[in-house]
Protein backbone atom coordinates (compact mmCIF):
# COMPACT_ATOMS: atom_id res chain seq x y z
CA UNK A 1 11.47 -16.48 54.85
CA UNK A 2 9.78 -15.18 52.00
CA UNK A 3 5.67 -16.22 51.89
CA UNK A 4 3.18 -15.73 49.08
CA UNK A 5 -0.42 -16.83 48.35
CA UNK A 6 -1.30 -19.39 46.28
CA UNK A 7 -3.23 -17.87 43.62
CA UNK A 8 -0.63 -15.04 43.21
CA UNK A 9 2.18 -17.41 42.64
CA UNK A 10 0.07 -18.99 40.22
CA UNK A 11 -0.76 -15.62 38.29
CA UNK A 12 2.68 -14.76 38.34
CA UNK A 13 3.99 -17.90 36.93
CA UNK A 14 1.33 -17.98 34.15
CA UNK A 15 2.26 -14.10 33.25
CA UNK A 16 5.82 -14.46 33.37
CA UNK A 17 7.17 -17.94 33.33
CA UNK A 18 9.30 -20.01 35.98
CA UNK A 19 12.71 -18.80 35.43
CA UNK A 20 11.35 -15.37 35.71
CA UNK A 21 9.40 -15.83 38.71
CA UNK A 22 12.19 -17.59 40.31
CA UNK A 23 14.62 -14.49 39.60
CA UNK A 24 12.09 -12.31 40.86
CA UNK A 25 11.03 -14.01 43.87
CA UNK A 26 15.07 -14.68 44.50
CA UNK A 27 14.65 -18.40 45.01
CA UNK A 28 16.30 -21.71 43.32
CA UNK A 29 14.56 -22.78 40.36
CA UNK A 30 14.05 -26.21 41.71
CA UNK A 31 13.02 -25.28 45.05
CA UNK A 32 10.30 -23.19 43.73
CA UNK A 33 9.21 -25.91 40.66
CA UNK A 34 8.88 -28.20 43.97
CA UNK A 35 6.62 -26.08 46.13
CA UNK A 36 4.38 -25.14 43.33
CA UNK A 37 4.30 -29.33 43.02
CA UNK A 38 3.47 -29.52 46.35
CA UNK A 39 0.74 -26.97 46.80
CA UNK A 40 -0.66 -28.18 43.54
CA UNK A 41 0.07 -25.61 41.35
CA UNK A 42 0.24 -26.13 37.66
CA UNK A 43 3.14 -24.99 35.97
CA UNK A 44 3.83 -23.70 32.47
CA UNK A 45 5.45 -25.60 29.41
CA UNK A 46 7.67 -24.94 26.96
CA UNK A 47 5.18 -25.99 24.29
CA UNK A 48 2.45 -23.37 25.60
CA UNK A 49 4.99 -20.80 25.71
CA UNK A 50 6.06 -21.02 22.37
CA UNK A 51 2.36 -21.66 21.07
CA UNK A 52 1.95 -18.05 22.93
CA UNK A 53 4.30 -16.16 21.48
CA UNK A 54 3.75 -17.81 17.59
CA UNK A 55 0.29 -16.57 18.19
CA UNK A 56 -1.23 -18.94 15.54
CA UNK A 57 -3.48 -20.45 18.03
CA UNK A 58 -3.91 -19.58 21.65
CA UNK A 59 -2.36 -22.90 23.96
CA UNK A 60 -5.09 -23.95 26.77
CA UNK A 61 -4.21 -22.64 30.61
CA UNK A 62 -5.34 -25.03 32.80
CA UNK A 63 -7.48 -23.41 36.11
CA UNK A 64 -5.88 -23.51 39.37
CA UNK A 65 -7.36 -26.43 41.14
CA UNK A 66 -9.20 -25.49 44.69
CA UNK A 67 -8.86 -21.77 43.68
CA UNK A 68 -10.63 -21.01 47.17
CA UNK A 69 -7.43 -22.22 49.05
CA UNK A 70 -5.71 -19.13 50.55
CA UNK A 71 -2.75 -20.93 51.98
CA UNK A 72 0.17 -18.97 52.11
CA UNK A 73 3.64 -20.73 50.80
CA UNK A 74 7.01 -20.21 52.02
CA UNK A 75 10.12 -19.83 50.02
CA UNK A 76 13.26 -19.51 50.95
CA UNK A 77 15.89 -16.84 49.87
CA UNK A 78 17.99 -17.88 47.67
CA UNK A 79 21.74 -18.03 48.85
CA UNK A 80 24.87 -16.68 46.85
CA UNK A 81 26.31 -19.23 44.90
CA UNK A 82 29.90 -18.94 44.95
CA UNK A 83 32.22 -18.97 42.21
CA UNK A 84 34.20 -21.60 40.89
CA UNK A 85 37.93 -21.13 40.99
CA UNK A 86 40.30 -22.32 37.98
CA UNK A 87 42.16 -24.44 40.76
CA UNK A 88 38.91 -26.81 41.00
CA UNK A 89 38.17 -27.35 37.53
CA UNK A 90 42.19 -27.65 36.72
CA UNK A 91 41.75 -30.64 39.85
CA UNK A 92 38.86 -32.00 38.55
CA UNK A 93 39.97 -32.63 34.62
CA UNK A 94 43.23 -34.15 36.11
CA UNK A 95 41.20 -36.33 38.54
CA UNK A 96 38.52 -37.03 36.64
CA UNK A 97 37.76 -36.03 33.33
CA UNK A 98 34.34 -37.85 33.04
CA UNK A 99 32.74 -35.77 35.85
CA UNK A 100 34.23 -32.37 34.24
CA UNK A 101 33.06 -33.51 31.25
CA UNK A 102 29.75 -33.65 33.00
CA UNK A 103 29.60 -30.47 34.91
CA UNK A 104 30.56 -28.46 31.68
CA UNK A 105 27.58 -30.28 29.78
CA UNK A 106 25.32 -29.31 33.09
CA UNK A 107 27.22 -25.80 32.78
CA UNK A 108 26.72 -25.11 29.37
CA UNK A 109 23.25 -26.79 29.25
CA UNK A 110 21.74 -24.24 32.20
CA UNK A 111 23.79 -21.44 30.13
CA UNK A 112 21.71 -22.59 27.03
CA UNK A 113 18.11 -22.81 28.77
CA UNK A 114 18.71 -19.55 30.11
CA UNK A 115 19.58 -17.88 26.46
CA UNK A 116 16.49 -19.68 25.05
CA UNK A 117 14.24 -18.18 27.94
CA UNK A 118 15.21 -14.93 27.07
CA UNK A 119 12.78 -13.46 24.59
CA UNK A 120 14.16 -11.68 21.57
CA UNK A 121 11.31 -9.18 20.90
CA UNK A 122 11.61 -5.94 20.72
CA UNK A 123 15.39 -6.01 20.79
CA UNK A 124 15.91 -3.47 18.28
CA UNK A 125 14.54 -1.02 20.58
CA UNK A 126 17.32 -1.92 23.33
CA UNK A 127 16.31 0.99 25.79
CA UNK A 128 12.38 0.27 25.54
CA UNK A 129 12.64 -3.76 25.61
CA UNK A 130 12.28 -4.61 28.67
CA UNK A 131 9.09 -2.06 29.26
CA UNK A 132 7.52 -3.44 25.79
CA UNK A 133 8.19 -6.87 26.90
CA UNK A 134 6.46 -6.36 30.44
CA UNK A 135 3.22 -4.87 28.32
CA UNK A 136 3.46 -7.97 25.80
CA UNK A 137 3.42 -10.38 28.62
CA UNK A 138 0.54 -8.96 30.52
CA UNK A 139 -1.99 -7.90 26.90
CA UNK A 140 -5.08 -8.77 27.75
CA UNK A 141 -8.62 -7.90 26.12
CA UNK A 142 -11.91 -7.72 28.22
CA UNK A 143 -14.99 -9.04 27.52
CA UNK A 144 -16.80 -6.02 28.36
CA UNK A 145 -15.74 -2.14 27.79
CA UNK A 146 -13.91 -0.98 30.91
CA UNK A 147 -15.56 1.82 32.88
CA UNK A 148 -13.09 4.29 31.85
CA UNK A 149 -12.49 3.81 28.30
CA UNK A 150 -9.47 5.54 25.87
CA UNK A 151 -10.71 9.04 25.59
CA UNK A 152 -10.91 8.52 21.37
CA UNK A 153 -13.60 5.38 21.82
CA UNK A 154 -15.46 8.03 24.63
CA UNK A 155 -15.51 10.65 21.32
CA UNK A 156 -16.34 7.62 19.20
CA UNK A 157 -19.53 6.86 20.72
CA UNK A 158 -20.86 10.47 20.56
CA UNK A 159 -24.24 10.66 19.12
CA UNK A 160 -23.65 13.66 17.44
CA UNK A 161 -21.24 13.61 14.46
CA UNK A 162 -19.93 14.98 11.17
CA UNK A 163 -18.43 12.09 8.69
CA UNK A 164 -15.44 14.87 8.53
CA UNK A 165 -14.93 15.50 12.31
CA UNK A 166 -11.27 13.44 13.36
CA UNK A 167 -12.73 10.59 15.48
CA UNK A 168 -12.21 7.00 15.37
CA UNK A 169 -13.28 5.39 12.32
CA UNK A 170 -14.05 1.46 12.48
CA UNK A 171 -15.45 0.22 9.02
CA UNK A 172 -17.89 -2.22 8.49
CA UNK A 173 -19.92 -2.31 4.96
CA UNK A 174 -23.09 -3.39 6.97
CA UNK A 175 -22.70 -0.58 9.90
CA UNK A 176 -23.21 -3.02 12.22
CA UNK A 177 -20.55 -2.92 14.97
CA UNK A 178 -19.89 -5.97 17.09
CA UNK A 179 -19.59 -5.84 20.81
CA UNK A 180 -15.72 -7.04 20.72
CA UNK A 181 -14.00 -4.50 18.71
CA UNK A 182 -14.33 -1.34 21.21
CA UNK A 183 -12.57 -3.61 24.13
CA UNK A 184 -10.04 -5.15 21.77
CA UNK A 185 -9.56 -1.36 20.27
CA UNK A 186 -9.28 -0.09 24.25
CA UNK A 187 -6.81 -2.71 25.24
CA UNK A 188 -4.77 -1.56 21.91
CA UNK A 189 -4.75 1.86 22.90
CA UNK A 190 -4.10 1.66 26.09
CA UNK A 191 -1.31 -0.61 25.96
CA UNK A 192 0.37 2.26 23.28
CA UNK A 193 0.33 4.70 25.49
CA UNK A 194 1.67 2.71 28.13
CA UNK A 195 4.43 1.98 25.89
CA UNK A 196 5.11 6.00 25.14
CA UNK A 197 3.42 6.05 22.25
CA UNK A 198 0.46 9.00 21.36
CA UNK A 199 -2.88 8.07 19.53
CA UNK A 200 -4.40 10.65 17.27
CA UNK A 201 -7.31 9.48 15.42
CA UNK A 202 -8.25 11.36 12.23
CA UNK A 203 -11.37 11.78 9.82
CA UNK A 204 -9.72 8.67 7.40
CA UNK A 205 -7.50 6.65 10.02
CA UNK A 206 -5.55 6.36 13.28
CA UNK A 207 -2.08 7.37 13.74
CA UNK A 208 0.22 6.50 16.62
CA UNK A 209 3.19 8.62 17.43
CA UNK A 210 6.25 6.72 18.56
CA UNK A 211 9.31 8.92 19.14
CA UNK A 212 10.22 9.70 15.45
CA UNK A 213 7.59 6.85 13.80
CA UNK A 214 4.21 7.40 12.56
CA UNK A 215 2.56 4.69 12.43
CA UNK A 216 -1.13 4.23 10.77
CA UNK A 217 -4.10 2.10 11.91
CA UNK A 218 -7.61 0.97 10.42
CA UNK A 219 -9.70 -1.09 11.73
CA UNK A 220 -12.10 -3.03 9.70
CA UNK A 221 -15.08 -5.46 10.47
CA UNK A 222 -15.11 -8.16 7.54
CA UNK A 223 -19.04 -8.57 6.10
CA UNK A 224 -20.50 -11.07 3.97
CA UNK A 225 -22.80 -10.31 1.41
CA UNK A 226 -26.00 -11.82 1.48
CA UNK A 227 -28.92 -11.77 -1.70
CA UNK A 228 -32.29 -10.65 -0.54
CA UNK A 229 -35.25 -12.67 -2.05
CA UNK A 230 -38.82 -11.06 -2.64
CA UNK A 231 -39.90 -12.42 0.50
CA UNK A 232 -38.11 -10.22 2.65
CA UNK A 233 -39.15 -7.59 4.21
CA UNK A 234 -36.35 -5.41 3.19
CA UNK A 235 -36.51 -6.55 -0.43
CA UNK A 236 -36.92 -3.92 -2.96
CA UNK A 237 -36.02 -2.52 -6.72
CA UNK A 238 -33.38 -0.93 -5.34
CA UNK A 239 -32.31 -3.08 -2.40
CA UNK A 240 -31.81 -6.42 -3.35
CA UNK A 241 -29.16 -7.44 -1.02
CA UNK A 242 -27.45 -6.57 2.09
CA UNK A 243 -23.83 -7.04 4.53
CA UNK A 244 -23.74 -8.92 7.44
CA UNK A 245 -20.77 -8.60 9.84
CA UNK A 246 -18.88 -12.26 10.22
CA UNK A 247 -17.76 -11.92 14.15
CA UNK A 248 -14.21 -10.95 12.63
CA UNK A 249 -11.63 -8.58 13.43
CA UNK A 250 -8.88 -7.08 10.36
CA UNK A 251 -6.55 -4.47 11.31
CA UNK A 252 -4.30 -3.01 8.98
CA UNK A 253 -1.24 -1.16 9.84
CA UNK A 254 1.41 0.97 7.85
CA UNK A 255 3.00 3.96 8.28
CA UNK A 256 4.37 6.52 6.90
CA UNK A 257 7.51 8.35 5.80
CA UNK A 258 8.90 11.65 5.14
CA UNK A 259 9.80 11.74 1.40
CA UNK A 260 6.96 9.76 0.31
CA UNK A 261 4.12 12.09 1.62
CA UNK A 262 1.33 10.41 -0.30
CA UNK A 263 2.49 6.92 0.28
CA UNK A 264 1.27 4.08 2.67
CA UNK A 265 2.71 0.83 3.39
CA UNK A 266 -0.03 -1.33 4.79
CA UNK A 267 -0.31 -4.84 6.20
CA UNK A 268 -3.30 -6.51 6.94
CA UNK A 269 -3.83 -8.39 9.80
CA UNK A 270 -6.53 -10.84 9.63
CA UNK A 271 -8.47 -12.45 12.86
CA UNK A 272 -9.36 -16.45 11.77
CA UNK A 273 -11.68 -18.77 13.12
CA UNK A 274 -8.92 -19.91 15.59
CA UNK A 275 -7.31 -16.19 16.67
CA UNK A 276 -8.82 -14.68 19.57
CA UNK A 277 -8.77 -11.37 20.24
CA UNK A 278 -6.14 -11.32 22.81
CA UNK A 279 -4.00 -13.53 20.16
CA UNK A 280 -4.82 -11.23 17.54
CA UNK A 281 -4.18 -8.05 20.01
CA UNK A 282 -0.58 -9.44 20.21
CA UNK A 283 0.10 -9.93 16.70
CA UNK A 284 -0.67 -6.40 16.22
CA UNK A 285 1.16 -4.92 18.70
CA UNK A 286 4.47 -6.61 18.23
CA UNK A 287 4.10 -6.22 14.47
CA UNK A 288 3.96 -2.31 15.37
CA UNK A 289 6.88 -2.27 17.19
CA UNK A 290 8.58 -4.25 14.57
CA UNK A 291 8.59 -1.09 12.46
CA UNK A 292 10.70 1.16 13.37
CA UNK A 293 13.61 -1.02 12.55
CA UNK A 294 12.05 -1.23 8.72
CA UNK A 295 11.40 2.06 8.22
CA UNK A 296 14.87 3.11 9.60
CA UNK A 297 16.46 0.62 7.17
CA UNK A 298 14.17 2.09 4.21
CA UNK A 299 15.14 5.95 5.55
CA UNK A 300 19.10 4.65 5.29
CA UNK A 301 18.08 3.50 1.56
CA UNK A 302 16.53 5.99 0.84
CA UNK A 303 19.00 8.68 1.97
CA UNK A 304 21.71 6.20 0.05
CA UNK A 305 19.34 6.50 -3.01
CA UNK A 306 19.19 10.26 -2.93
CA UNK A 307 22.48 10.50 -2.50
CA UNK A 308 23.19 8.72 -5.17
CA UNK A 309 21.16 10.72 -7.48
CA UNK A 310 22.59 13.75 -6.61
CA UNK A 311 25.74 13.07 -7.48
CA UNK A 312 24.67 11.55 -10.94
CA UNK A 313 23.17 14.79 -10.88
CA UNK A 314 25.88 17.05 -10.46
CA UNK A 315 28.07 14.22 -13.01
CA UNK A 316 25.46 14.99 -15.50
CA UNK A 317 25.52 19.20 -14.98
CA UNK A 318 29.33 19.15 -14.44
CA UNK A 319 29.38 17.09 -17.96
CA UNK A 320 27.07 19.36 -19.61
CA UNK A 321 29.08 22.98 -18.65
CA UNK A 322 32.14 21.00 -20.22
CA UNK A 323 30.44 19.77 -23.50
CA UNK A 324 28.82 23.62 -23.50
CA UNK A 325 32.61 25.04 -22.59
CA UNK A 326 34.07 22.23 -25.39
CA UNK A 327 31.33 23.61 -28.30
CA UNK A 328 31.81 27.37 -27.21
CA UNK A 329 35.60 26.93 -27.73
CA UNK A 330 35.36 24.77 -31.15
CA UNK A 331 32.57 27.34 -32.28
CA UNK A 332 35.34 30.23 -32.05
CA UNK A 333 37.87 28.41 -33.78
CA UNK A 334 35.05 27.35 -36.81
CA UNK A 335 34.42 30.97 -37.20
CA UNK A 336 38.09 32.54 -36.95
CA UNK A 337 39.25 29.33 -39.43
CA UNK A 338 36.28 30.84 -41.71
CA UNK A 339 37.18 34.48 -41.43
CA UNK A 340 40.69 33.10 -42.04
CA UNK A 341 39.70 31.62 -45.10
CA UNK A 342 37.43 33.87 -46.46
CA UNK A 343 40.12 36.95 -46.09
CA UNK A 344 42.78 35.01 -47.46
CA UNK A 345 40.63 33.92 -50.59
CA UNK A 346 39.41 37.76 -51.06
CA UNK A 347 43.20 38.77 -50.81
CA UNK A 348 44.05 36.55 -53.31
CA UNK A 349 41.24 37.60 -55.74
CA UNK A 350 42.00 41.13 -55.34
CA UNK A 351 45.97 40.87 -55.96
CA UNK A 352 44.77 38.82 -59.19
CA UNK A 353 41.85 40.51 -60.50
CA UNK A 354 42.18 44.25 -59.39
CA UNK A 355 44.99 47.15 -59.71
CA UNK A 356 47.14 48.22 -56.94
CA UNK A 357 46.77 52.14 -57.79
CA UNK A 358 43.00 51.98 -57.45
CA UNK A 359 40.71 52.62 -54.73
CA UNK A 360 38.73 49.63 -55.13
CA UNK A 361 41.70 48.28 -54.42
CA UNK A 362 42.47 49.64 -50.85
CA UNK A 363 38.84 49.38 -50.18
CA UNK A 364 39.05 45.68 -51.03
CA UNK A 365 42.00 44.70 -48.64
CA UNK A 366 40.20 46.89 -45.74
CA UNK A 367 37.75 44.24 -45.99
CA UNK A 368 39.84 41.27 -45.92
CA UNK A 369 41.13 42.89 -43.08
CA UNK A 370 37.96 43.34 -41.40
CA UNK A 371 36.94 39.74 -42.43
CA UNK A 372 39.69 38.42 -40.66
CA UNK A 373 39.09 39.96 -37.88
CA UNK A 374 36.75 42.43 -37.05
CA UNK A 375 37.64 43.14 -33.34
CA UNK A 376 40.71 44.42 -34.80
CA UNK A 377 40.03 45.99 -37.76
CA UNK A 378 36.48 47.73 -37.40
CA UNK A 379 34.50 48.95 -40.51
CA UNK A 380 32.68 52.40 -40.19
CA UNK A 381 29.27 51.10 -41.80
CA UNK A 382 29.17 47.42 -41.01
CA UNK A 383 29.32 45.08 -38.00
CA UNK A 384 29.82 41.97 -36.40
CA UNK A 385 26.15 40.40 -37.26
CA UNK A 386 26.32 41.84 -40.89
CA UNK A 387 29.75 40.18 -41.82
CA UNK A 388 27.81 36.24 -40.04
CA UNK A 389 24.89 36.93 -42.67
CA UNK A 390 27.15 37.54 -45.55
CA UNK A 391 29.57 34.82 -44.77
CA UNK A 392 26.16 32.13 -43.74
CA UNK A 393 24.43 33.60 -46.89
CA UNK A 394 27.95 32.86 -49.26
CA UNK A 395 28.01 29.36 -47.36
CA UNK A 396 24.53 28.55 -48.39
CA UNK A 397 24.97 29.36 -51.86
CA UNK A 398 27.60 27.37 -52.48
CA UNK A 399 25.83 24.09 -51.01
CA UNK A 400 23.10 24.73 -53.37
């Protein structure tokens, strides 16, 4: 027989629920949802459970009546169900379909119950979701600073400090700091680390290392500004009003990503009148751990984006070595039509206007010749650039 105490059984059922407790403790449901009724132990709705996890207001526990009884309750181990064989459930629709009606209502009903206590945080990080489920369920903020404190709130409260010096910033327009925010800020930290994650803090913000992730955190105490009047004794010239911290907590948390060095993307998580700081120490935490899976889809974009614009990239270069190829080729067969033309008008002038047996003559057709093409026939005085200037210089002339 398996025995527990009281009060455990009723810490464990208010940490983890009844299904869970029942699947630790390896007992029937019902047998242990009777026991707890009979030791007179409260148990755990629905209704608080999902108030818990919504986090928009924390649900009331009720105390464990006579918490000083240290009775011990026994439980019996749970025996192995065994399976049902196609041969009884064939039987029992051709008997009667009514009762298998029934039993696959009861079947599928447990089947359902059991889905819906199953939580669905955290399950894009499959390996880590059962460890970041187990530090959800147990968050918890202190009253008080714990003895040992996160090394980075020990560095925080250093007398002794440089605004530059990479400590733990917490900002609050009045500079008044109010007792809750170091054990809130504790909790936070240590429940990251417990998780795998590593906290650096820095001269402008807090980042937390999760496997490939950085994430970003700032914590800021919310003030209200208040007017002095002459009466005061702070009132001056110069200092006619002042902040006053409202009790509040605001954290806001981003992160950051590779290609974007400069860039932040923040969310602000605000503590209301009806938020405690355990409720608000959850809403931060599973928000964290709801990033990776965004910035994973906005690295997949992004890479899609950049891959995109490369090739429009090397669409736009591979287009603009064909238009130069297209204008070099079209340029060469301008020029060669022009040389063409020029040579044949010369030749024509020369067999009207000049005589065969002079030299003019032969010096004239040498010309054509080298007009035509001057590669192939090359003058002894003049070159390549001297026949473009006289042909661009005859061109220009005859526009005007």
């Amino acid at each position: 027989m398996l025995s527990i105490s009281r009060n455990d059984l009723y810490e464990k059922l208010w940490s983890i629920g009844i299904t869970k407790t029942a699947k630790e403790l390896n007992v029937p449901y019902n047998k242990l949802k009777n026991a707890c009724t009979s030791n007179d132990i409260p148990l755990p709705t629905a209704s608080y459970w999902s108030s818990l996890h919504m986090g928009n207001k924390k649900p009331v526990q009720p105390s464990l009546p006579n918490p000083n009884d240290k009775r011990m309750i026994a439980l019996g181990i749970a025996k192995k169900q065994n399976a049902v064989t196609p041969k009884k459930i064939i039987t029992a629709v051709n008997d009667k379909k009514s009762n298998s009606t029934s039993i696959g209502k009861n079947i599928a009903s447990s089947i359902k119950k059991e889905e819906k206590d199953k939580t669905t945080y955290f399950s894009y990080l499959e390996s880590d979701q059962e460890n970041l489920t187990d530090i959800y369920n147990t968050l918890k903020v202190n009253k008080n600073l714990s003895s040992k404190p996160h090394r980075e709130i020990v560095k925080y409260r250093k007398k002794t400090q440089s605004y530059r010096e990479d400590k733990l910033r917490i900002n609050s327009a009045s500079g008044e700091i109010i007792p809750e925010i170091l054990p809130f800020i504790d909790s936070l930290f240590k429940a990251l680390e417990k998780a795998g994650a590593k906290i650096v803090s820095k001269f402008d913000e807090t980042e937390v290392l999760y496997k490939k992730c950085t994430f970003t955190l700032n914590f800021k105490l919310p003030c209200k500004k208040i007017m002095l009047s002459p009466d005061d004794k702070n009132y001056s010239t110069y200092h006619t009003f002042e902040y006053e911290t409202t009790g509040k907590i605001n954290v806001e948390v981003g992160y950051k990503v590779y290609w974007y060095k400069w860039g932040r993307y923040e969310k602000l998580i605000k503590q209301t009148k009806t938020t405690t700081p355990e409720d608000l120490l959850r809403r931060v935490f599973l928000y964290i751990f709801s990033l990776p899976e965004i910035i994973n889809e906005k690295e997949r974009n992004h890479i899609i984006a950049e891959e995109k614009k490369l090739k429009e990239e090397q669409e736009r270069e591979l287009l603009r070595e064909q238009r130069e190829k297209e204008y070099s080729k079209t340029q060469v067969l301008l020029n060669n039509s022009m040389n063409y033309f020029y040579s044949k008008l010369i030749k024509e002038y020369i067999s009207a206007e000049l005589d065969e047996t002079t030299d003019e003559y032969e010096w004239a057709m040498k010309k054509a010749k080298w007009i035509q093409d001057s590669n192939k026939y090359q003058d002894d005085l003049l070159r390549e650039e001297d026949k473009e200037m006289l042909l661009n210089i005859k061109t220009r002339r005859e526009t005007l």
